[in-house]
PDB file of N, CA and C in Angstrom:
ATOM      1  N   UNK A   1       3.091  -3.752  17.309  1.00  0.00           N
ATOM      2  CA  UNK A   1       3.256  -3.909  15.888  1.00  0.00           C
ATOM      3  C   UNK A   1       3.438  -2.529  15.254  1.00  0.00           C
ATOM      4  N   UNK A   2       4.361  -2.430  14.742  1.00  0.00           N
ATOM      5  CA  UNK A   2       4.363  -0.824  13.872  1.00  0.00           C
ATOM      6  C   UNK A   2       4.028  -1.072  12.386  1.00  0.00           C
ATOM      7  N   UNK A   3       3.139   0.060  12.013  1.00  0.00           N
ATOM      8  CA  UNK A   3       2.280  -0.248  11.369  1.00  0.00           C
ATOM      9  C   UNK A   3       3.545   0.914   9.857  1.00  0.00           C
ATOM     10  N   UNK A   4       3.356   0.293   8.644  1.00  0.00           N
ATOM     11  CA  UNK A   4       4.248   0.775   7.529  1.00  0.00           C
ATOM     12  C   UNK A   4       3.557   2.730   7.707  1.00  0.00           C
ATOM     13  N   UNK A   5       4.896   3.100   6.901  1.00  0.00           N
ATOM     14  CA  UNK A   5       4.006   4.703   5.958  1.00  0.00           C
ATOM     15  C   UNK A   5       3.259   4.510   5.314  1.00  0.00           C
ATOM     16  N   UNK A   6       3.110   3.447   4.243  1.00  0.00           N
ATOM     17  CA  UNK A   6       2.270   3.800   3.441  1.00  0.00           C
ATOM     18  C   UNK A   6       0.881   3.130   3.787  1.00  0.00           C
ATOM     19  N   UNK A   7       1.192   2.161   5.034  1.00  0.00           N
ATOM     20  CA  UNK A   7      -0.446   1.697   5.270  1.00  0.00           C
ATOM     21  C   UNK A   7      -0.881   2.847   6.079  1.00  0.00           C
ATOM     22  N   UNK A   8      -0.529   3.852   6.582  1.00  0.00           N
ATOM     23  CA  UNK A   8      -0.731   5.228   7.486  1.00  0.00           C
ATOM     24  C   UNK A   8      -1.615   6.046   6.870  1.00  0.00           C
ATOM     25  N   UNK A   9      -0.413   6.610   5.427  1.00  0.00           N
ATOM     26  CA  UNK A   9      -0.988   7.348   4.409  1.00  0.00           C
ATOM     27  C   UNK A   9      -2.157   6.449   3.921  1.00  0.00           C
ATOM     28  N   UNK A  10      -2.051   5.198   3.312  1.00  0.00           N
ATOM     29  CA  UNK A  10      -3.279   5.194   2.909  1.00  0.00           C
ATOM     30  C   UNK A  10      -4.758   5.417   3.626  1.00  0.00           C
ATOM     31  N   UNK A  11      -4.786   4.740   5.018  1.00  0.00           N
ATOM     32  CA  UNK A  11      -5.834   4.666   5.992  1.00  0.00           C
ATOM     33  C   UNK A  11      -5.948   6.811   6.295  1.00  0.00           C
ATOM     34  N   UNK A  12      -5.149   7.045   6.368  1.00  0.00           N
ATOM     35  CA  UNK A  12      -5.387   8.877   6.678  1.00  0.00           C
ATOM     36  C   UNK A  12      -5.910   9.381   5.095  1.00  0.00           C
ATOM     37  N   UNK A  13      -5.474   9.139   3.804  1.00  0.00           N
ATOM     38  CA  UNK A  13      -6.227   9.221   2.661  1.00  0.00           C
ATOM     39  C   UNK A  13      -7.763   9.014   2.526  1.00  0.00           C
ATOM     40  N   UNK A  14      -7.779   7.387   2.853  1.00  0.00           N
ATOM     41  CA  UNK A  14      -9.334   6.870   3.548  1.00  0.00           C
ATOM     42  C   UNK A  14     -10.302   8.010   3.956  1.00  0.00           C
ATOM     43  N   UNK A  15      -9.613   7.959   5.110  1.00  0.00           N
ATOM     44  CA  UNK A  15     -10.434   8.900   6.446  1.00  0.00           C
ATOM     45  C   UNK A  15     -10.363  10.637   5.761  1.00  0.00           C
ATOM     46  N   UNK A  16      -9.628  11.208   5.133  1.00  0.00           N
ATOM     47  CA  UNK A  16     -10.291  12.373   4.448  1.00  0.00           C
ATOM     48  C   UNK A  16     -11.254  11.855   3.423  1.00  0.00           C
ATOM     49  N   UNK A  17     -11.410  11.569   2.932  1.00  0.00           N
ATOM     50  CA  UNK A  17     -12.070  11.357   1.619  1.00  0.00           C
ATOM     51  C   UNK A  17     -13.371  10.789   2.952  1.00  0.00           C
ATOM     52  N   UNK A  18     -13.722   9.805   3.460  1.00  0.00           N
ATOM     53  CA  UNK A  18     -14.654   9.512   4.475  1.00  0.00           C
ATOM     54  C   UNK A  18     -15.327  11.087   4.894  1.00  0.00           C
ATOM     55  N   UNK A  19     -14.528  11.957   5.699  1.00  0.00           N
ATOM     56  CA  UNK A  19     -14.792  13.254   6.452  1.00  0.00           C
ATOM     57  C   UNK A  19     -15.687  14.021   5.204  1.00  0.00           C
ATOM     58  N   UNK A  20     -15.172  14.179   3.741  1.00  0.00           N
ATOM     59  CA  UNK A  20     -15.920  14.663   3.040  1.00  0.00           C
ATOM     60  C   UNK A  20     -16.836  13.952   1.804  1.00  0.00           C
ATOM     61  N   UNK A  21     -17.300  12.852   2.480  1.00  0.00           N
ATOM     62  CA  UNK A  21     -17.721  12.436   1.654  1.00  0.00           C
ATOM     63  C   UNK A  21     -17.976  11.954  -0.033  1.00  0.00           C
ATOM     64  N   UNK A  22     -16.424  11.673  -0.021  1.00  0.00           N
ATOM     65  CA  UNK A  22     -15.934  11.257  -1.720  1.00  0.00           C
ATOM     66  C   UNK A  22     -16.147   9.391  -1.467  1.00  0.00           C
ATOM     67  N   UNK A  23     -15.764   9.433  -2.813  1.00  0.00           N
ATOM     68  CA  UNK A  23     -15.506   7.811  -3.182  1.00  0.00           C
ATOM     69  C   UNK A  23     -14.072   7.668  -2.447  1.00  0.00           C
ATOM     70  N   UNK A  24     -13.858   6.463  -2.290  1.00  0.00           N
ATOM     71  CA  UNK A  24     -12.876   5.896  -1.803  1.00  0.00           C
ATOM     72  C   UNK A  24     -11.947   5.593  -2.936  1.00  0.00           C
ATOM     73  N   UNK A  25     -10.885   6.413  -3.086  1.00  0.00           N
ATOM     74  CA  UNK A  25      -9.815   5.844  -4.314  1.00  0.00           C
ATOM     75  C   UNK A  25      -8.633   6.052  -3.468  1.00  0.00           C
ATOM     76  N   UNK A  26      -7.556   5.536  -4.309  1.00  0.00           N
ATOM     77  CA  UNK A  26      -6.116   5.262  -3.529  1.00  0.00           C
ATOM     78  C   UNK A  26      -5.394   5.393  -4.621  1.00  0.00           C
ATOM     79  N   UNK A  27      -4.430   6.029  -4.415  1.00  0.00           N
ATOM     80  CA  UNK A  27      -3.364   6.427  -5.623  1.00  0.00           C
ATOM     81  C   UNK A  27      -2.531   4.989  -5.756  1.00  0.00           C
ATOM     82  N   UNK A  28      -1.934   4.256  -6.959  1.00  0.00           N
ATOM     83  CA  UNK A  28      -1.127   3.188  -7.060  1.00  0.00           C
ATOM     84  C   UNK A  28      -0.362   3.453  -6.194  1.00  0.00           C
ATOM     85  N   UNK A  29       0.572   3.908  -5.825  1.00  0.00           N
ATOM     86  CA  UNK A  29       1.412   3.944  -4.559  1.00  0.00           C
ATOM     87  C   UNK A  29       0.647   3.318  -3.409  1.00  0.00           C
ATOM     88  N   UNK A  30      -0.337   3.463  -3.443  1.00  0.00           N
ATOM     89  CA  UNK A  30      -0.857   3.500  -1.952  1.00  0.00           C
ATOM     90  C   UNK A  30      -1.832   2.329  -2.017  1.00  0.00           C
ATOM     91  N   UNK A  31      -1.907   1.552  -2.661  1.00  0.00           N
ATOM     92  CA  UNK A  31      -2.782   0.582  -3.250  1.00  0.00           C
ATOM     93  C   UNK A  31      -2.076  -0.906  -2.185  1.00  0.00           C
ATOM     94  N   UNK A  32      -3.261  -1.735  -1.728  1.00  0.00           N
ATOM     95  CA  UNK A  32      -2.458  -2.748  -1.551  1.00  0.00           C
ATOM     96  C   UNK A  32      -1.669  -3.806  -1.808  1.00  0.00           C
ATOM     97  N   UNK A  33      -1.085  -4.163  -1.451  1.00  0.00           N
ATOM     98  CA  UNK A  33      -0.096  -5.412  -2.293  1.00  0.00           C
ATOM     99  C   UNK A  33      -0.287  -7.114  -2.636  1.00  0.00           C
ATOM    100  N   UNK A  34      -1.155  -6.902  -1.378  1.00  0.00           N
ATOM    101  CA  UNK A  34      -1.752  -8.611  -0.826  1.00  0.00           C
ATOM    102  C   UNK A  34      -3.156  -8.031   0.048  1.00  0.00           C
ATOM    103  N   UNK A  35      -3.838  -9.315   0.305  1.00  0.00           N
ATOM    104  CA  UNK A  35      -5.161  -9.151   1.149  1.00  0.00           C
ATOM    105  C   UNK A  35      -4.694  -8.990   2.496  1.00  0.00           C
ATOM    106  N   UNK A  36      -3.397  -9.167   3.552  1.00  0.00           N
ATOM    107  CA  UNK A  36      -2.743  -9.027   4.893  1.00  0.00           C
ATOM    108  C   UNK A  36      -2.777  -7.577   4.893  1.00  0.00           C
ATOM    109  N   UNK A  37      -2.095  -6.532   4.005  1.00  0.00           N
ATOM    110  CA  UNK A  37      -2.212  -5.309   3.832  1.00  0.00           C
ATOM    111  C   UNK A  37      -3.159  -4.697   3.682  1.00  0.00           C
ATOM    112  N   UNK A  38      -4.211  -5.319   2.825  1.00  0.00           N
ATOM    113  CA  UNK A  38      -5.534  -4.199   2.828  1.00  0.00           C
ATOM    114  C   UNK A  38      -6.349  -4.401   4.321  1.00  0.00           C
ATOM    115  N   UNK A  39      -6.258  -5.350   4.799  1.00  0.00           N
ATOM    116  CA  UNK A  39      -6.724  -5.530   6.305  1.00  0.00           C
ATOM    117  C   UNK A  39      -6.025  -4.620   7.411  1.00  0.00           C
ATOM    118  N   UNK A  40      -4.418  -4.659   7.186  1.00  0.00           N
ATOM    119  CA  UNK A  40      -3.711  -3.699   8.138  1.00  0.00           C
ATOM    120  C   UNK A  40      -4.598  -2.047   7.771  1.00  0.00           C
ATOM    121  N   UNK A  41      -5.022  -1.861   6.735  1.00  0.00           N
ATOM    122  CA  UNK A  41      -4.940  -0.458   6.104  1.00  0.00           C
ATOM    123  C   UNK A  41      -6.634  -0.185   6.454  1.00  0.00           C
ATOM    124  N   UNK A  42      -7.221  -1.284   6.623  1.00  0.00           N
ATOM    125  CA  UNK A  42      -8.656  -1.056   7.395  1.00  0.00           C
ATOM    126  C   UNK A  42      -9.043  -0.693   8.469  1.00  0.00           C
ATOM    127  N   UNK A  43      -7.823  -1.826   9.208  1.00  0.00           N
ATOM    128  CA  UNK A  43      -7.628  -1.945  11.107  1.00  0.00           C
ATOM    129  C   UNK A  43      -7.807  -0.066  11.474  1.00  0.00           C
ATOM    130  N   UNK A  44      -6.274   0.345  10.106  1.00  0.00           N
ATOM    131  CA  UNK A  44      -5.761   1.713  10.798  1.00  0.00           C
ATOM    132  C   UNK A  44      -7.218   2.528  10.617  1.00  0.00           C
ATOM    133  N   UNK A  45      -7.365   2.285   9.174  1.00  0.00           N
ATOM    134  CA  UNK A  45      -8.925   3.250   9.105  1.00  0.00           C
ATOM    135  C   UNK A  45      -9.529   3.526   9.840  1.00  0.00           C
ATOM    136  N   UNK A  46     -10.086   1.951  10.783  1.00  0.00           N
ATOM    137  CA  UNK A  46     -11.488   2.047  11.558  1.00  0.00           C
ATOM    138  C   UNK A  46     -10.811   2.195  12.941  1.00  0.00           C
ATOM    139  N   UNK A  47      -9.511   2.474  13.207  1.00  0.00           N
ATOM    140  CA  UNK A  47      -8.986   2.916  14.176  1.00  0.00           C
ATOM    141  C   UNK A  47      -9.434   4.635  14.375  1.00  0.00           C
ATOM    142  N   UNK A  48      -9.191   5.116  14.001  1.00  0.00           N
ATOM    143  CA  UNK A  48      -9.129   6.623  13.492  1.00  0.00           C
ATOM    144  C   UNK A  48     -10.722   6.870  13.897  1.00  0.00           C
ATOM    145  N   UNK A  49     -11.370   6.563  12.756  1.00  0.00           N
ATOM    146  CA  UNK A  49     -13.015   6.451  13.016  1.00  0.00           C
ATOM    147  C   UNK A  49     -13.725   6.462  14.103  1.00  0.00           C
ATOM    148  N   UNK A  50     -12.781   4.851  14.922  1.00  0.00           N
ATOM    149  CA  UNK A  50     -13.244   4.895  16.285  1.00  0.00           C
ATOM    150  C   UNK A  50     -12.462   5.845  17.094  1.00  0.00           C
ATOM    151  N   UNK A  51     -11.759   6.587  16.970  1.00  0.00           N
ATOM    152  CA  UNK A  51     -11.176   7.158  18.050  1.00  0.00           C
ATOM    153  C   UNK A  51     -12.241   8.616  17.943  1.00  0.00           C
ATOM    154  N   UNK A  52     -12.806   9.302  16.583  1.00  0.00           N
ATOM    155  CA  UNK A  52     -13.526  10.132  16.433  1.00  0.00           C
ATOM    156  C   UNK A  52     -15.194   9.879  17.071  1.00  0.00           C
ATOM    157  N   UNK A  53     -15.573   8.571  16.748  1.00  0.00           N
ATOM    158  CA  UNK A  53     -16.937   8.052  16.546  1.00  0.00           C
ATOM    159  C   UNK A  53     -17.303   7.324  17.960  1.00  0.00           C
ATOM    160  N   UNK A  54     -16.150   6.709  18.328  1.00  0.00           N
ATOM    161  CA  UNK A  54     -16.719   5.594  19.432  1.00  0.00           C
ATOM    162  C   UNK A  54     -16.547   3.941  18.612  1.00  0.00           C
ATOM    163  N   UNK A  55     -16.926   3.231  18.778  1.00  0.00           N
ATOM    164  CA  UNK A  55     -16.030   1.978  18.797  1.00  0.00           C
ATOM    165  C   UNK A  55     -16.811   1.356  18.000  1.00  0.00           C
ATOM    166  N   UNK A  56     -16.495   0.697  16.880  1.00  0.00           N
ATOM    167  CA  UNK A  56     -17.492   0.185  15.454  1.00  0.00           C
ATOM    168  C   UNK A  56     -18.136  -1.126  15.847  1.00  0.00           C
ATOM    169  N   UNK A  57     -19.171  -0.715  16.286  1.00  0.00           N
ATOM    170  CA  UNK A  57     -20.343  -1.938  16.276  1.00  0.00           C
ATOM    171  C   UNK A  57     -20.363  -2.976  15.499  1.00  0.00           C
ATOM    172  N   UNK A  58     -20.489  -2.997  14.431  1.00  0.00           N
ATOM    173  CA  UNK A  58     -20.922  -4.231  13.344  1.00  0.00           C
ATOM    174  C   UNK A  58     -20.608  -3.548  11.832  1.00  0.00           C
ATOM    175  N   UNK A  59     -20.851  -4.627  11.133  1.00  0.00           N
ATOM    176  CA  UNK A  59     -20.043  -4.881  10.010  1.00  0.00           C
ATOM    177  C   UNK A  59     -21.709  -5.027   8.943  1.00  0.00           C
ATOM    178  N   UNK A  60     -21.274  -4.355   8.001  1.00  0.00           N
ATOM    179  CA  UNK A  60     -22.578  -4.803   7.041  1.00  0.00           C
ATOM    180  C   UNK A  60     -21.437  -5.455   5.967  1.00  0.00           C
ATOM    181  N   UNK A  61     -22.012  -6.609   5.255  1.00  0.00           N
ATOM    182  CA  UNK A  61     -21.612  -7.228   4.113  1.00  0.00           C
ATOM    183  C   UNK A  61     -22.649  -6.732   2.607  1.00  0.00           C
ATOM    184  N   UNK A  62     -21.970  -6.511   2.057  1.00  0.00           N
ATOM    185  CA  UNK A  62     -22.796  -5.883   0.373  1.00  0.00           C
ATOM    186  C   UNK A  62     -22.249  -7.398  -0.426  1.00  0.00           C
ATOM    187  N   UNK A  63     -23.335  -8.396  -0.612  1.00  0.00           N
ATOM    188  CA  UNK A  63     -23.348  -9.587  -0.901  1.00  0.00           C
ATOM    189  C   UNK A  63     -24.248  -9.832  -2.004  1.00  0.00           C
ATOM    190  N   UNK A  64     -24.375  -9.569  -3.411  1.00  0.00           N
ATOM    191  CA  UNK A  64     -25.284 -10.194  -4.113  1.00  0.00           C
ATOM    192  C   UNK A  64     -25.545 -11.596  -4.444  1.00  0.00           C
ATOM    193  N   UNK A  65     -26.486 -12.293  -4.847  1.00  0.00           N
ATOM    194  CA  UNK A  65     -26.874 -13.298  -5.714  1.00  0.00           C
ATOM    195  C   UNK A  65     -27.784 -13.228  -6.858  1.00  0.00           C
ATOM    196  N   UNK A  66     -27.635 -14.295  -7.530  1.00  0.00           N
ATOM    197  CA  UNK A  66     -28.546 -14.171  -8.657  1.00  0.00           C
ATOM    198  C   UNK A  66     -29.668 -14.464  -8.630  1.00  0.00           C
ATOM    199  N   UNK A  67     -31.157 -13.807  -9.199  1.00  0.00           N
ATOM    200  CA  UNK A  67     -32.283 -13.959  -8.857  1.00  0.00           C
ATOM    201  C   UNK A  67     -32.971 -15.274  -9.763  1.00  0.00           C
TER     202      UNK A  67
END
């Protein structure tokens, strides 16, 4: 599967901002289009990550409800 430029750039945007510890923002250009794309643009993320880190264990969900 070849993966777009701009899902590249965005996931390498990601991953600096990750390395120094910023918020996660994305310039409109680089923003996703649909929920298929922001998943491709994760895959690449936690690709990267794992290739630095070793291979991503688990997933935390940030889930509220009302008390």
């Amino acid at each position: 599967m070849s993966i777009s430029a701009k899902v590249q750039q965005a996931a390498l945007t990601l991953l600096d901002q990750y390395h120094h510890k910023q918020n996660y923002t994305l310039e409109d250009r680089l923003m996703p289009t649909d929920l298929d794309e922001a998943y491709l643009i994760q895959r690449e993320f936690q690709s990267h990550v794992s290739e630095e880190q070793g291979a991503i264990a688990g997933y935390k969900l940030a889930y509220t409800t009302t008390s």
